[in-house]
Protein backbone atom coordinates (compact mmCIF):
# COMPACT_ATOMS: atom_id res chain seq x y z
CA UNK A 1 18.92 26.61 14.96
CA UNK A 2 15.02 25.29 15.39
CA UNK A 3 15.18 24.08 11.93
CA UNK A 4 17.50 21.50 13.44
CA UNK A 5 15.43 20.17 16.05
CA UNK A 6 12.28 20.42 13.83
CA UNK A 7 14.77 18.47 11.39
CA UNK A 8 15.37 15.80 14.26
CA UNK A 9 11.43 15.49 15.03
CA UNK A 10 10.30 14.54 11.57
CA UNK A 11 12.95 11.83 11.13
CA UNK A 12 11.59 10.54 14.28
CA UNK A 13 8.57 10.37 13.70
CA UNK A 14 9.46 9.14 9.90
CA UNK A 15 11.07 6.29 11.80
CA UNK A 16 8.15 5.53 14.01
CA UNK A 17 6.00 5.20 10.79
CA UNK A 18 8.79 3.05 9.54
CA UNK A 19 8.64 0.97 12.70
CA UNK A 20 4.99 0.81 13.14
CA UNK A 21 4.47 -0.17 9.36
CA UNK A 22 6.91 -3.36 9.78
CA UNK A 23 4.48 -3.93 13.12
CA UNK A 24 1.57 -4.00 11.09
CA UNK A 25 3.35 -6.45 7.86
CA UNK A 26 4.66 -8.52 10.41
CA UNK A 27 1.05 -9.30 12.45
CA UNK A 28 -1.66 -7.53 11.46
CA UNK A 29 -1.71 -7.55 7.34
CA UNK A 30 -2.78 -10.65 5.40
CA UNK A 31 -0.55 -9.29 2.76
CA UNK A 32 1.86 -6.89 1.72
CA UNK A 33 -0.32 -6.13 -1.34
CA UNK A 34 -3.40 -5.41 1.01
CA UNK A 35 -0.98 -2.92 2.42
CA UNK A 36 -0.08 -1.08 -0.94
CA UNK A 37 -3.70 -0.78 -1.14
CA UNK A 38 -4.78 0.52 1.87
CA UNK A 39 -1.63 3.33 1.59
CA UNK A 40 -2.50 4.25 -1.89
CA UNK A 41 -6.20 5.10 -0.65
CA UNK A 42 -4.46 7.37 2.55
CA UNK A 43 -2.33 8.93 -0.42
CA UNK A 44 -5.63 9.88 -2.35
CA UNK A 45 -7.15 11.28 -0.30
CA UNK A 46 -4.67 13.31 1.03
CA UNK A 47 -4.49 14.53 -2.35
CA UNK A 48 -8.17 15.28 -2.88
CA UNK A 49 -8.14 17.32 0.70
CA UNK A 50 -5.30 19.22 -0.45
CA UNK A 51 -7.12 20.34 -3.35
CA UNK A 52 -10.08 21.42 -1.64
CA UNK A 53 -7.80 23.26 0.74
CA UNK A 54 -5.92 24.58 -2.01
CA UNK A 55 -7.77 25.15 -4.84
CA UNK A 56 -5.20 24.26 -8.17
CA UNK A 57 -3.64 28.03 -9.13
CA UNK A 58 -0.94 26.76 -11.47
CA UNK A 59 -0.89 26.94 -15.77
CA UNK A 60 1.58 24.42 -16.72
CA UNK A 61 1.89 22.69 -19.72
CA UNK A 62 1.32 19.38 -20.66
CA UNK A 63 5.05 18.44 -20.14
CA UNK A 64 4.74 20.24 -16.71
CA UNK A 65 1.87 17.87 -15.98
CA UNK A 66 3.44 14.60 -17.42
CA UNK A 67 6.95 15.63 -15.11
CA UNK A 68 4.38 15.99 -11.85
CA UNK A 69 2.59 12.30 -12.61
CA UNK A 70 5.96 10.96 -13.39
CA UNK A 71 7.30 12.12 -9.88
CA UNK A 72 3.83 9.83 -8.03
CA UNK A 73 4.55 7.16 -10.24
CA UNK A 74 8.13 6.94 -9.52
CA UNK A 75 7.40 7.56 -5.37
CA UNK A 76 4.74 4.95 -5.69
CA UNK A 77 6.62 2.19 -7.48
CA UNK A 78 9.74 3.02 -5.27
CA UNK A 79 7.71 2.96 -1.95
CA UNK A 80 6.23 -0.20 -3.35
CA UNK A 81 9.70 -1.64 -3.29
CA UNK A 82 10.55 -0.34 0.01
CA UNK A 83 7.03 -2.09 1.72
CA UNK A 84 8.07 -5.71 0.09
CA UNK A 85 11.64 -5.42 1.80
CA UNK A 86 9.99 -4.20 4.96
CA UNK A 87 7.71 -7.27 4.97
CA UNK A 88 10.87 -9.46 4.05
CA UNK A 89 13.82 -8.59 6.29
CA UNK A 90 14.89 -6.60 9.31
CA UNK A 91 13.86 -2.90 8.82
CA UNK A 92 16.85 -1.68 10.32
CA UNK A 93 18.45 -3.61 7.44
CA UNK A 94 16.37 -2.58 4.77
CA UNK A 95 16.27 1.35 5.50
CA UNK A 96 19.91 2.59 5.05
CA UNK A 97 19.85 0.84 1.70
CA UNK A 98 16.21 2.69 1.12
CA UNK A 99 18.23 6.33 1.77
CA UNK A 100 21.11 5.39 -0.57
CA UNK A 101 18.84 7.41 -3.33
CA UNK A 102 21.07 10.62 -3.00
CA UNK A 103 24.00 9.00 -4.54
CA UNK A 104 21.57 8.03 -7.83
CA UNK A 105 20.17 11.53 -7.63
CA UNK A 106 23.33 13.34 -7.90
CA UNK A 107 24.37 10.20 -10.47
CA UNK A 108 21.11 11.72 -12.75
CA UNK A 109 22.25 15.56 -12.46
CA UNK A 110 25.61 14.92 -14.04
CA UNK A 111 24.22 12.81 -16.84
CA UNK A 112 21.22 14.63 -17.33
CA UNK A 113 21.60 17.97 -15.78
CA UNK A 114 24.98 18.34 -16.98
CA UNK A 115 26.00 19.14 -13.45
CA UNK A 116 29.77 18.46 -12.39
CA UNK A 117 30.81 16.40 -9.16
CA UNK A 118 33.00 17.65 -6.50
CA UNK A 119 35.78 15.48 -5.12
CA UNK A 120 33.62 15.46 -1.02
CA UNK A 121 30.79 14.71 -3.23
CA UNK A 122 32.84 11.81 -4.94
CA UNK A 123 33.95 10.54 -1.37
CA UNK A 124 30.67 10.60 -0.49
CA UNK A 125 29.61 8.37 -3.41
CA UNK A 126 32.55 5.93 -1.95
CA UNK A 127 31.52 5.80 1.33
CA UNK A 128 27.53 5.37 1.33
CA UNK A 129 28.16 2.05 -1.45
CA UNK A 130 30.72 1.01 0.92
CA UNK A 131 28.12 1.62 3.87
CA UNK A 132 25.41 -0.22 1.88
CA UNK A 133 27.43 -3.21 0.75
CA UNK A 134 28.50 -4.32 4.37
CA UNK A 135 24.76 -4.45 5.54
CA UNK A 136 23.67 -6.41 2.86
CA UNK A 137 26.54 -8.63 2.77
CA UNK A 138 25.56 -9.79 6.47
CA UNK A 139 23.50 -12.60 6.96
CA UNK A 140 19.39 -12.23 7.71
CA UNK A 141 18.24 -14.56 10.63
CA UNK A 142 15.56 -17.08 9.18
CA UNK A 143 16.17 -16.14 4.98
CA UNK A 144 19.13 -17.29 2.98
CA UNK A 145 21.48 -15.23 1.56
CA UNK A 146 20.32 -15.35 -1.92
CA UNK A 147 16.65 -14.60 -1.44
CA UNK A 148 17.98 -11.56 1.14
CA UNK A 149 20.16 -10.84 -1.51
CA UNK A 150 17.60 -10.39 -4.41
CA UNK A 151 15.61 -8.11 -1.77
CA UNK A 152 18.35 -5.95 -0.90
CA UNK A 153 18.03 -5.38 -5.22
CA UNK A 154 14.61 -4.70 -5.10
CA UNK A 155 14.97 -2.12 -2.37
CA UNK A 156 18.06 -0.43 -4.01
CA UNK A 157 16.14 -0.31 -7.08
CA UNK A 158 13.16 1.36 -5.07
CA UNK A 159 16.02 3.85 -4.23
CA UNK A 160 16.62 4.92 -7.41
CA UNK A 161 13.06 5.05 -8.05
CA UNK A 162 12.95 7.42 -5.32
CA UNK A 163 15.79 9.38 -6.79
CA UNK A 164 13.80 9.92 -10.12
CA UNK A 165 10.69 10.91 -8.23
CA UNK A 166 13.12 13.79 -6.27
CA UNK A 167 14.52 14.84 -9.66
CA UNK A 168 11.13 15.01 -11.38
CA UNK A 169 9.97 16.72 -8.77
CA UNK A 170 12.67 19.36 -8.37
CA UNK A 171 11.57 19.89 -12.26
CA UNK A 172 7.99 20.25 -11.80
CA UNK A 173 7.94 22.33 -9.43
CA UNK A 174 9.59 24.80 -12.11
CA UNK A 175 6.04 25.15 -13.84
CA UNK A 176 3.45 24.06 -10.51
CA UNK A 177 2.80 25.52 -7.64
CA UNK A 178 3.84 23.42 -4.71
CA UNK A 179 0.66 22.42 -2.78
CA UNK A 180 -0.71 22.03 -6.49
CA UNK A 181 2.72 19.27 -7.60
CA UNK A 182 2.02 17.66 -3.90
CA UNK A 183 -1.60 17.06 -4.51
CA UNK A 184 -0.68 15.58 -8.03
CA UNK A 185 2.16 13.41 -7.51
CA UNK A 186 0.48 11.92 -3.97
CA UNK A 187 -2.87 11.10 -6.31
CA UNK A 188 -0.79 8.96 -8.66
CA UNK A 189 1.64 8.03 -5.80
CA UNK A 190 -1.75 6.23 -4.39
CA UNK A 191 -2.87 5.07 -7.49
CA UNK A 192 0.41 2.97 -8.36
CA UNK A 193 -0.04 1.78 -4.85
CA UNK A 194 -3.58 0.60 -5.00
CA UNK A 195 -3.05 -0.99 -8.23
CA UNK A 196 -0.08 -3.08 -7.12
CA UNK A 197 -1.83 -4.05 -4.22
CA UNK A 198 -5.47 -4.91 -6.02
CA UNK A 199 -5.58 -8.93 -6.51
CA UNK A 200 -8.49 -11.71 -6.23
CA UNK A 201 -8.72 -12.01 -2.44
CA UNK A 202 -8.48 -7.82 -1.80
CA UNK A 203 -11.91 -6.98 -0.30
CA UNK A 204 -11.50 -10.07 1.66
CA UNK A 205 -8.18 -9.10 3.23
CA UNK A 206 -9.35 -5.34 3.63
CA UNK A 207 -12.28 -6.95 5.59
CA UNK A 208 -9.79 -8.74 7.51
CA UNK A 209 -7.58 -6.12 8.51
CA UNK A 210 -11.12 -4.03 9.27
CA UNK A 211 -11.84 -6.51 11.71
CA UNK A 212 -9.25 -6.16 13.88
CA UNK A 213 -9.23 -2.99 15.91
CA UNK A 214 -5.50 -3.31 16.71
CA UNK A 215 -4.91 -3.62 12.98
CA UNK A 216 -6.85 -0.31 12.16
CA UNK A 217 -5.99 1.37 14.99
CA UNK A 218 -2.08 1.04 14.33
CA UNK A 219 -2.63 1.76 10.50
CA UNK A 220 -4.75 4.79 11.20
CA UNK A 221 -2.13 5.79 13.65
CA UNK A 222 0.80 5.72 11.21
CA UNK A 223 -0.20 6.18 7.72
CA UNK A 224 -3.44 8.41 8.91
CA UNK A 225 -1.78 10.59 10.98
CA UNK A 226 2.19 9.74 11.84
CA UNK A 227 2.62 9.96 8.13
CA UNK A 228 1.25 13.88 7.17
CA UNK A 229 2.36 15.29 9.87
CA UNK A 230 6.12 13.84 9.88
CA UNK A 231 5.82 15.52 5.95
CA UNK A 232 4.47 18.44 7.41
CA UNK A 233 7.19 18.86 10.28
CA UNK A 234 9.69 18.07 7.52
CA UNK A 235 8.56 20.64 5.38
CA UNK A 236 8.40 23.02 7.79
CA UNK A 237 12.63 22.20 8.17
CA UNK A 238 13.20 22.53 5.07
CA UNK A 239 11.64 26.06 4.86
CA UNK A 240 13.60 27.30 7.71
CA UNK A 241 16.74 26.33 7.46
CA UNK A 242 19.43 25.68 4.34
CA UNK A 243 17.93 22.78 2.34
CA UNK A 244 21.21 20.96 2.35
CA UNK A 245 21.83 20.72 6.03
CA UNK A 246 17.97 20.10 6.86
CA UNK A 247 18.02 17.25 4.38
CA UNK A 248 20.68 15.76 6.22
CA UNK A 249 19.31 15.74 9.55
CA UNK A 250 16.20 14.41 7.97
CA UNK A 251 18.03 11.18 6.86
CA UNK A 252 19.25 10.88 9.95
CA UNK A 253 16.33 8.22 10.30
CA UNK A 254 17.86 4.47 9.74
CA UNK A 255 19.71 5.88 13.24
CA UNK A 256 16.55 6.31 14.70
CA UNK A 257 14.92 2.89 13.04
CA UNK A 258 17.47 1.07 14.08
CA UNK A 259 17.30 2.02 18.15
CA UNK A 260 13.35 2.01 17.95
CA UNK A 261 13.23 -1.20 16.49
CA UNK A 262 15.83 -2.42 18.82
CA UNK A 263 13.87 -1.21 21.56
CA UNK A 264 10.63 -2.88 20.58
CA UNK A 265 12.70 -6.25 20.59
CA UNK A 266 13.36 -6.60 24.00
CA UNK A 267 11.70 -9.60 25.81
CA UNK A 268 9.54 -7.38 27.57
CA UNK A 269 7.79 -6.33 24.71
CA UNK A 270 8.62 -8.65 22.17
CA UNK A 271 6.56 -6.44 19.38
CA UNK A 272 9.17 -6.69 16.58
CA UNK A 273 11.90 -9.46 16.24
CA UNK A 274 15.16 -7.43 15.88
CA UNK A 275 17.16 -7.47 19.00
CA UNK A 276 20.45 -6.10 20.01
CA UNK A 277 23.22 -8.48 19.39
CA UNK A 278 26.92 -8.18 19.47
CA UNK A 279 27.30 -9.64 16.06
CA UNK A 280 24.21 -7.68 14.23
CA UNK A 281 24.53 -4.55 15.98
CA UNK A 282 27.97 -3.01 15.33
CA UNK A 283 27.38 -4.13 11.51
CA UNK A 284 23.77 -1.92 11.28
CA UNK A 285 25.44 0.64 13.54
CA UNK A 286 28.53 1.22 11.33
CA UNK A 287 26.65 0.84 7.99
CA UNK A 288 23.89 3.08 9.30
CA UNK A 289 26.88 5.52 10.13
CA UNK A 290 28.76 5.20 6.81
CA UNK A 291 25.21 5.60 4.94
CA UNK A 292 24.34 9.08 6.79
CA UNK A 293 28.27 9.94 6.36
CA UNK A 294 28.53 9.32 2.74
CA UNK A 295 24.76 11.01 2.13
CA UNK A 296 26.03 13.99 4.02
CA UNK A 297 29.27 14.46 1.81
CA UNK A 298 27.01 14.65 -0.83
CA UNK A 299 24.39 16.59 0.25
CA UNK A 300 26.56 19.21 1.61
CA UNK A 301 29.03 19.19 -1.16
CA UNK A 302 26.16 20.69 -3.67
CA UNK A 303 25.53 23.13 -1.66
């Protein structure tokens, strides 16, 4: 059972990125669009040293190809989404909604896939909208409940984003070799990303965040380094154990959000501003709960 701790590990450390990029919107980034650009470049070039690890081996066609772009545009557009609610509201708000993207994903198999759903699956469905629907119902401290409310849209639409990047994924790997798909979908992934973020005032805001050691340091930290090897530990689950179960654990991370971020609020630190409180807490716990119930119905259920 390693693949289960190995599981556990990456969606730590996926919710230490998570933490430490709503650490970085909060203080040290003049924008949130200086941030899409700065994570598009990481993405790049992760690409580009992938393919010089990995030289390309696959032959697919052009429909192959246009299937492994669509999957980085999709992931970039929906991470794009994901950053603006990040910079907007609590994170351990906007993350269960973010990992609501099974439900769309097994949504597109039935209409397009022609695949059937299973009564736990259906449940599953039931419970995750349930679990999203009473966090964004609650109120946000400091942002009215209209403006949270068109956020909580943008990020649910990120999720399904996210789900069409997983499905056009799934398909391209049918004609491309994985390390080949990765390379291509996080080179478009960073290109979306760098051209939401590019505006007027970019080289003066990358200059900016440059200057400040803490800034870089922290970015470096999680999107340099946090970031690959969370996907690397991740994969690594995946390949060991069933994919359905490993998946699971993986989204196990809004649990793991919410408790760091918690944790960073105290008064002693003060680093993020999302403390414990008896009437915020039970609501994140039990939608957090509800979200990882429902996604494990479903996840489970195709197996």
């Amino acid at each position: 059972m390693d693949w289960v701790i190995i599981g556990l590990v990456s969606a730590f450390l996926f919710a230490i990125v998570t933490v430490s990029d709503k650490r970085l919107l909060a203080v040290y980034m003049p924008s949130v669009r200086s941030f899409y650009f700065l994570v598009g470049l990481c993405q790049i070039i992760l690409g580009i040293v992938i393919s010089i690890f990995s030289p390309w081996s696959s032959s697919p066609s052009l429909g192959g190809i246009l299937i492994g772009i669509s999957s980085g545009v999709s992931w970039g557009l929906g991470l794009s989404l994901m950053f603006y609610g990040i910079s907007r509201l609590e994170v351990s708000k906007v993350m269960p909604i973010a990992h609501t993207y099974p439900v769309f994903v097994s949504i597109m198999a039935i209409v397009f896939l022609g695949d059937t759903i299973s009564l736990i699956q259906s449940v599953g469905i039931l419970i995750t909208v349930v679990g999203a629907s009473i966090i964004a119902a609650s109120q946000t401290k400091g942002v009215k409940k209209s403006a949270a409310s068109f956020v909580y849209f943008l990020v649910l639409l990120g999720s399904i984003l996210t789900a069409v990047a997983n499905v056009t994924y799934k398909a391209g790997l049918e004609e491309m070799g994985f390390w080949d798909l990765f390379a291509t979908r996080s080179v478009f992934q960073g290109l979306v990303l760098m051209l939401a973020g590019c505006h007027l005032g970019i080289i003066r805001e990358l200059k900016q965040v440059i200057s400040s050691k803490v800034g870089l340091g922290l970015f470096i930290f999680s999107e340099g380094l946090a970031a690959p090897i969370a996907i690397m530990v991740m994969l690594v689950a995946l390949s060991l154990g069933p994919v359905a179960l490993a998946s699971t654990i993986v989204s196990t991370r809004p649990l793991f959000v919410l408790f760091i971020s918690g944790f960073l609020s105290i008064s002693y630190l003060s680093l993020l501003d999302e403390p414990f409180t008896k009437r915020t807490f039970p609501i994140k716990l039990l939608s957090i709960v509800l979200i990882f119930f429902g996604v494990s119905l479903l996840t489970i259920g195709s197996t």
